[in-house]
Protein backbone atom coordinates (compact mmCIF):
# COMPACT_ATOMS: atom_id res chain seq x y z
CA UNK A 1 19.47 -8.14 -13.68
CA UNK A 2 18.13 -6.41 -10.26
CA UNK A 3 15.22 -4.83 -10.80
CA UNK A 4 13.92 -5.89 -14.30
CA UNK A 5 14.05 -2.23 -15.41
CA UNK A 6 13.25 -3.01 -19.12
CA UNK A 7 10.45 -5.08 -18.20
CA UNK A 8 9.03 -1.95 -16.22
CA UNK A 9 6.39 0.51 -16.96
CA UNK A 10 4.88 2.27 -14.41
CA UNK A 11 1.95 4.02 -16.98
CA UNK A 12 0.45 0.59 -17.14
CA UNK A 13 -0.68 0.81 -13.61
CA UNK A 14 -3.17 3.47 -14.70
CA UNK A 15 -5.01 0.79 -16.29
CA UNK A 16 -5.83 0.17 -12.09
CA UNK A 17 -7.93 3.40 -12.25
CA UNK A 18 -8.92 4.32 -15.90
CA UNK A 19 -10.61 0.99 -16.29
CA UNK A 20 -13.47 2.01 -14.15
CA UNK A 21 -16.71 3.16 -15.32
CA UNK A 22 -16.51 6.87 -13.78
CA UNK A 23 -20.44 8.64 -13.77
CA UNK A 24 -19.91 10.94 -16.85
CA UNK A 25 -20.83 13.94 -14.48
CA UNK A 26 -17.45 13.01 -12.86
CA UNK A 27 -16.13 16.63 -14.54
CA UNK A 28 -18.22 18.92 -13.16
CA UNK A 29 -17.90 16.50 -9.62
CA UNK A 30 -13.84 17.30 -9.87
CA UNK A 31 -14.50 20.87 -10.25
CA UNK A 32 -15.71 20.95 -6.91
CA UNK A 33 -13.02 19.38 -5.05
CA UNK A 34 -9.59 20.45 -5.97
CA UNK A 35 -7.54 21.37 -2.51
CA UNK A 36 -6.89 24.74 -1.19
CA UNK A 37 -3.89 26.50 -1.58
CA UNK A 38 -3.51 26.98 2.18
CA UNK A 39 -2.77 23.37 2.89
CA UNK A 40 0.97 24.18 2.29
CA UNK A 41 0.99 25.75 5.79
CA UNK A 42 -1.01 23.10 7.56
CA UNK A 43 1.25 20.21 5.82
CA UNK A 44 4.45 21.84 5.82
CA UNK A 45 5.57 20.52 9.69
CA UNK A 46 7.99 17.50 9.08
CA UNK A 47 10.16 15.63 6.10
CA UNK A 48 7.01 14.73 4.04
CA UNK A 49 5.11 15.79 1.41
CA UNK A 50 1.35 15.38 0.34
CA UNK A 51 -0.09 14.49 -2.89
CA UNK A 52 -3.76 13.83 -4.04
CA UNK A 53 -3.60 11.31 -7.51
CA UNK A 54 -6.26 12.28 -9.82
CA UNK A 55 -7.25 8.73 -11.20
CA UNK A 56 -9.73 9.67 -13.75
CA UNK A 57 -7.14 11.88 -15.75
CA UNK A 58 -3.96 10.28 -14.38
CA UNK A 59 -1.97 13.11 -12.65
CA UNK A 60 -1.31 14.19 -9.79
CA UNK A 61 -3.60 17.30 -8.93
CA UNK A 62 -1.85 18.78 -5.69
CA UNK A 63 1.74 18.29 -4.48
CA UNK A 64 2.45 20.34 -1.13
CA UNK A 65 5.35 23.28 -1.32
CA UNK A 66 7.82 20.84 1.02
CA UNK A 67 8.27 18.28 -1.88
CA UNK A 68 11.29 20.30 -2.95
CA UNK A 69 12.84 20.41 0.49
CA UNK A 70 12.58 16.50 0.57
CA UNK A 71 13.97 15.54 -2.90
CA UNK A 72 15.44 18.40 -4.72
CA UNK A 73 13.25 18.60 -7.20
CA UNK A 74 10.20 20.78 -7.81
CA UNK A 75 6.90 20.01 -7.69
CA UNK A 76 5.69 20.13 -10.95
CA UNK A 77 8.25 17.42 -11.96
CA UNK A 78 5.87 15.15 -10.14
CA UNK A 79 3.03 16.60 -11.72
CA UNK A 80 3.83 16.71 -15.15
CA UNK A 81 5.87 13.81 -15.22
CA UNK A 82 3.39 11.61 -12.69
CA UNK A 83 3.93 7.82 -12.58
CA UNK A 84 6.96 8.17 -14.71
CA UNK A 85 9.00 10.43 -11.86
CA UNK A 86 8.98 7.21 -9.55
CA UNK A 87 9.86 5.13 -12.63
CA UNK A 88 13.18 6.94 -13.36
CA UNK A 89 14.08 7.94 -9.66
CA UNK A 90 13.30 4.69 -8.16
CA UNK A 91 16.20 2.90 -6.64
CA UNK A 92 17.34 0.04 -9.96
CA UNK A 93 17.30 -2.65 -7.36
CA UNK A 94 13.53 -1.85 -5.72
CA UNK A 95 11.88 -0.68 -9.43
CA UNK A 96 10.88 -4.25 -10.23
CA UNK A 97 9.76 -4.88 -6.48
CA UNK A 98 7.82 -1.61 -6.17
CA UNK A 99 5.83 -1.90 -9.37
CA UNK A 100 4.86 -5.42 -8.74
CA UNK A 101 3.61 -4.86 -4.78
CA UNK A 102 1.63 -2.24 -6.53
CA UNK A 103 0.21 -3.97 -8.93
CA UNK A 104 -0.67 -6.21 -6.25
CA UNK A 105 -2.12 -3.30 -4.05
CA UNK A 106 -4.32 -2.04 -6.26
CA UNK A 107 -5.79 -5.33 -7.26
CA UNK A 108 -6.51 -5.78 -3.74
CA UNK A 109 -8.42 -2.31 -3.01
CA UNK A 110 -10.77 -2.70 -6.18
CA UNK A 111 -11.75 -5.93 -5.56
CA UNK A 112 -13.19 -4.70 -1.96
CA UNK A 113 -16.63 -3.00 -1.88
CA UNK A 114 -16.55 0.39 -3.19
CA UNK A 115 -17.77 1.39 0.80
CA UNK A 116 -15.12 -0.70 2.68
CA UNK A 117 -11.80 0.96 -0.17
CA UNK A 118 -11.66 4.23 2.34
CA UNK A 119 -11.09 2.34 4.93
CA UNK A 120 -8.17 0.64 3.99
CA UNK A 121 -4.56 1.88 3.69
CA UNK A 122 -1.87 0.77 1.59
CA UNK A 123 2.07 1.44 2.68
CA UNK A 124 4.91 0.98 1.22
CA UNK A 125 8.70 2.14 1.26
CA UNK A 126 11.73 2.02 -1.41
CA UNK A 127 14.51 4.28 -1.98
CA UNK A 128 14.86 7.13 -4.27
CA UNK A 129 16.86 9.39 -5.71
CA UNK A 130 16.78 12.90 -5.07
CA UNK A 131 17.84 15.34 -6.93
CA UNK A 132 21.70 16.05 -6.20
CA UNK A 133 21.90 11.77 -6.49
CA UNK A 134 21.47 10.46 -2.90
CA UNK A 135 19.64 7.61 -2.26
CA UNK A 136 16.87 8.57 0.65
CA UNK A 137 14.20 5.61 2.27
CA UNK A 138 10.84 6.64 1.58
CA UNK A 139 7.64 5.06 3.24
CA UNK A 140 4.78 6.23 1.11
CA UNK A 141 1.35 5.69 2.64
CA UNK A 142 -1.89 5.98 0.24
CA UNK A 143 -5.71 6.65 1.22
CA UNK A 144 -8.87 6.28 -0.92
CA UNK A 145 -10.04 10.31 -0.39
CA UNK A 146 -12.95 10.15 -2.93
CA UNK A 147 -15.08 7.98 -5.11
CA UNK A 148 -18.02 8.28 -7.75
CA UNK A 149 -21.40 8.31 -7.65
CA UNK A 150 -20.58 4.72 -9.55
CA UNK A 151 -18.42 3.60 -6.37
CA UNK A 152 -15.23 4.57 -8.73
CA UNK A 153 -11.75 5.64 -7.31
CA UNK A 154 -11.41 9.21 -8.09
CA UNK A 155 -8.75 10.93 -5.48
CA UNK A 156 -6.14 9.06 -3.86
CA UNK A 157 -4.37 10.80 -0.96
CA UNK A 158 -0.30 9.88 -0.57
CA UNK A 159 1.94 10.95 1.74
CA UNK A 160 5.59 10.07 1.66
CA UNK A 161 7.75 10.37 4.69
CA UNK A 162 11.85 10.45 4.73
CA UNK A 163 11.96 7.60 6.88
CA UNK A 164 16.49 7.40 6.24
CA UNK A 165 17.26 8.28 9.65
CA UNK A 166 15.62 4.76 11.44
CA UNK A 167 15.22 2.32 8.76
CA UNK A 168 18.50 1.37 6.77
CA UNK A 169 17.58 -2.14 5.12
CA UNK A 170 17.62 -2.51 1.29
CA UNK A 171 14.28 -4.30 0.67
CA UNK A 172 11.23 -2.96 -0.41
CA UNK A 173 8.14 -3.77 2.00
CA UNK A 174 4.51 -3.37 1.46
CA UNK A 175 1.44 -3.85 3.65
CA UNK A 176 -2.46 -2.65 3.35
CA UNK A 177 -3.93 -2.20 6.80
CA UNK A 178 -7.48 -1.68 6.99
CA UNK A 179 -10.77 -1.07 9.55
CA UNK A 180 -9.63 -1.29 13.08
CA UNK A 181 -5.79 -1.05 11.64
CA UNK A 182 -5.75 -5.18 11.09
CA UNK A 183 -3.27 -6.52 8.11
CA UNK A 184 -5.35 -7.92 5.03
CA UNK A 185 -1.59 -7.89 2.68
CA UNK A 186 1.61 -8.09 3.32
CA UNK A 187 5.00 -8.26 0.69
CA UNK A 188 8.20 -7.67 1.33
CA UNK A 189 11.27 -8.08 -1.24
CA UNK A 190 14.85 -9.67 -0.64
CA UNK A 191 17.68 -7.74 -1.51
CA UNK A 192 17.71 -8.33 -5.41
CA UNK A 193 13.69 -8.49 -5.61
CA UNK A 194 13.31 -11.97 -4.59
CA UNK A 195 10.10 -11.65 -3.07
CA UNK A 196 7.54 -13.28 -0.77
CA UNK A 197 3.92 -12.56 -0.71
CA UNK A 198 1.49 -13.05 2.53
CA UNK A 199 -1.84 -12.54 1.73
CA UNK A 200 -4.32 -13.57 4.46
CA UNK A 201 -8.07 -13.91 4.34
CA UNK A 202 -10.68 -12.19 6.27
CA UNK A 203 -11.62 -15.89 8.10
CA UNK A 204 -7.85 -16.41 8.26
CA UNK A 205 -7.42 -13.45 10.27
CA UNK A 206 -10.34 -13.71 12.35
CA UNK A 207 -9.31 -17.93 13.19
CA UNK A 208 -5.49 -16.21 13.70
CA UNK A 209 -6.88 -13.39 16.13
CA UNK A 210 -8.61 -16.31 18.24
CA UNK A 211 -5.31 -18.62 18.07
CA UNK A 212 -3.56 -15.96 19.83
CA UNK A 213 -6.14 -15.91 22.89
CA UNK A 214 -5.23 -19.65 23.17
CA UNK A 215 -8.52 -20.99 21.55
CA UNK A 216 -8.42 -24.67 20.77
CA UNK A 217 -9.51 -25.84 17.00
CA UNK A 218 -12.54 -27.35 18.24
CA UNK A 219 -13.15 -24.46 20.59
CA UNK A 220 -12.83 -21.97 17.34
CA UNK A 221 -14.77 -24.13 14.76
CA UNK A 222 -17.79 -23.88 17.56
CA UNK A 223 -17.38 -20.45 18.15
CA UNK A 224 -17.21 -19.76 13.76
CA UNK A 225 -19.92 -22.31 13.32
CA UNK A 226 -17.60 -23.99 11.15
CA UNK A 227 -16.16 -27.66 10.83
CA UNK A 228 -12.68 -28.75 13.09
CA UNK A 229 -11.19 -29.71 9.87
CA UNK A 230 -11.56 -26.06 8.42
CA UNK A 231 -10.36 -24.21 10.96
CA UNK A 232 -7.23 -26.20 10.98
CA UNK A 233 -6.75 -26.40 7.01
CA UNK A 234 -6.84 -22.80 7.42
CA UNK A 235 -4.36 -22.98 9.82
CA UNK A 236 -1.96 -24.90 8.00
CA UNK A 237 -2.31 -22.38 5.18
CA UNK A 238 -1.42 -19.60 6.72
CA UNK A 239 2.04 -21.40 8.32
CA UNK A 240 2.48 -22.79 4.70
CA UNK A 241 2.37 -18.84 3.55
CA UNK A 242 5.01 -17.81 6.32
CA UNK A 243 7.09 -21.06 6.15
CA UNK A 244 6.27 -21.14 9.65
CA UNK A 245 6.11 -25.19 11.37
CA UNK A 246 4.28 -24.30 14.34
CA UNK A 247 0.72 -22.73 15.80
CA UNK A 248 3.07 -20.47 18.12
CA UNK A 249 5.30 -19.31 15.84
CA UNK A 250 2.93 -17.97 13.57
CA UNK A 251 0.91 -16.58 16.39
CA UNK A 252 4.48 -14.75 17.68
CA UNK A 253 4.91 -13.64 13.98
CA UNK A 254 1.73 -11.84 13.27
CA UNK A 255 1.52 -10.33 16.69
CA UNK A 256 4.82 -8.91 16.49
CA UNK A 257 4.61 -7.76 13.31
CA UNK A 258 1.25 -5.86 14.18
CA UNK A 259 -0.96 -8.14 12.48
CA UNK A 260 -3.17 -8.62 15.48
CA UNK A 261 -3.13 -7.31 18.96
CA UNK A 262 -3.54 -9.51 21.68
């Protein structure tokens, strides 16, 4: 059945966040940084809204005012209801997709050092229903905005965009971009939540960036200090990941799909 709904439950990707070993002066830290009322003006220019995620208490601590001219609903749906509004808005077909690239998104921030997690960004879109029933495309972009004294996620910054108007395709994408705007992650569902998963190292990207100036394998594994037959097992990994047959096809794929600029 599209979407697994049964098997779903958003909550459980709290366990992402509460697992972490916050300072216990984290309280009195929070008191200190809760956003100002007058960001509703500032944010309130296009068909988004802006949310900061609380992870240490799991809710979502500011919503801006234009969240009920996007959806329909009011604000404090979101934040009394958190993770479980996207659970029961959610497109059926994109639930199962959604929850599993984050799953997968999450995983892949904490495991990066606590100093490198701001620089990343994690996007995603996936349809949702607003209030009077339509189905709108959102691409929701998220931002580590504060951590710990421990290195611990504390504030996670979102911003969700109506993005109906240009993209109409029924699959549910998800990529995490991070210092100098380079692809670490990629997913992206079939219609149906089939789904394939591209996850590229950080030597993978950097042998990929020099395959697309036309660098040789021999010319690379000097320039890497590394052996011939690494750079191209690496190589054949990453076509193996794209189910791509060909050192010019992959380089056409990641450059057009803004993995790396030439």
């Amino acid at each position: 059945m599209p979407g697994h709904t049964s098997a779903v439950n958003f909550l459980k990707l709290q366990s992402y966040w509460k697992n972490q070993n916050f300072d216990p002066r984290l309280k009195e830290y929070l008191a200190h940084l809760k956003p100002a009322n007058d960001f509703n003006g500032i944010l309130n220019i296009g068909p988004y809204f802006v949310s900061v995620f609380d992870a240490f208490n799991s809710e979502y601590i500011y919503v801006s005012d234009n969240f009920h001219a996007i959806l329909g609903y009011h604000k404090t749906d979101l934040q009394v209801n958190g993770l479980k509004f996207f659970q029961d808005t959610l497109h059926p077909e994109d639930l199962g997709a959604v929850y599993k690239a984050m799953k997968k998104a999450w995983s892949f921030i904490l495991n990066e050092p606590p100093e490198m997690r701001p620089h990343f960004k994690l996007n995603i879109d996936y349809r949702i229903r607003k209030k009077n029933g339509e189905y709108i495309r959102i691409l929701q972009q998220n931002k580590v905005l504060n951590q710990d004294n421990h290195g611990n996620i504390v504030y996670v910054l979102g911003i969700c965009t109506d993005i109906s108007h240009w993209e109409k395709r029924k699959n549910v994408s998800l990529s995490i971009t991070g210092p100098n705007d380079h692809y670490h992650f990629s997913f992206e569902s079939d219609f149906g939540n089939r789904t394939k998963n591209t996850t590229f190292s950080k030597r993978e990207i950097e042998i990929l960036k020099l395959l697309a100036r036309g660098l040789s394998s021999k010319s690379i594994a000097k320039k890497l200090s590394i052996s011939f037959h690494t750079v191209n097992s690496h190589r054949q990994n990453m076509m193996d990941k794209l189910n791509i047959h060909k050192t010019t096809g992959l380089v056409k794929y990641a450059t057009s799909n803004g993995w790396i600029q030439l």
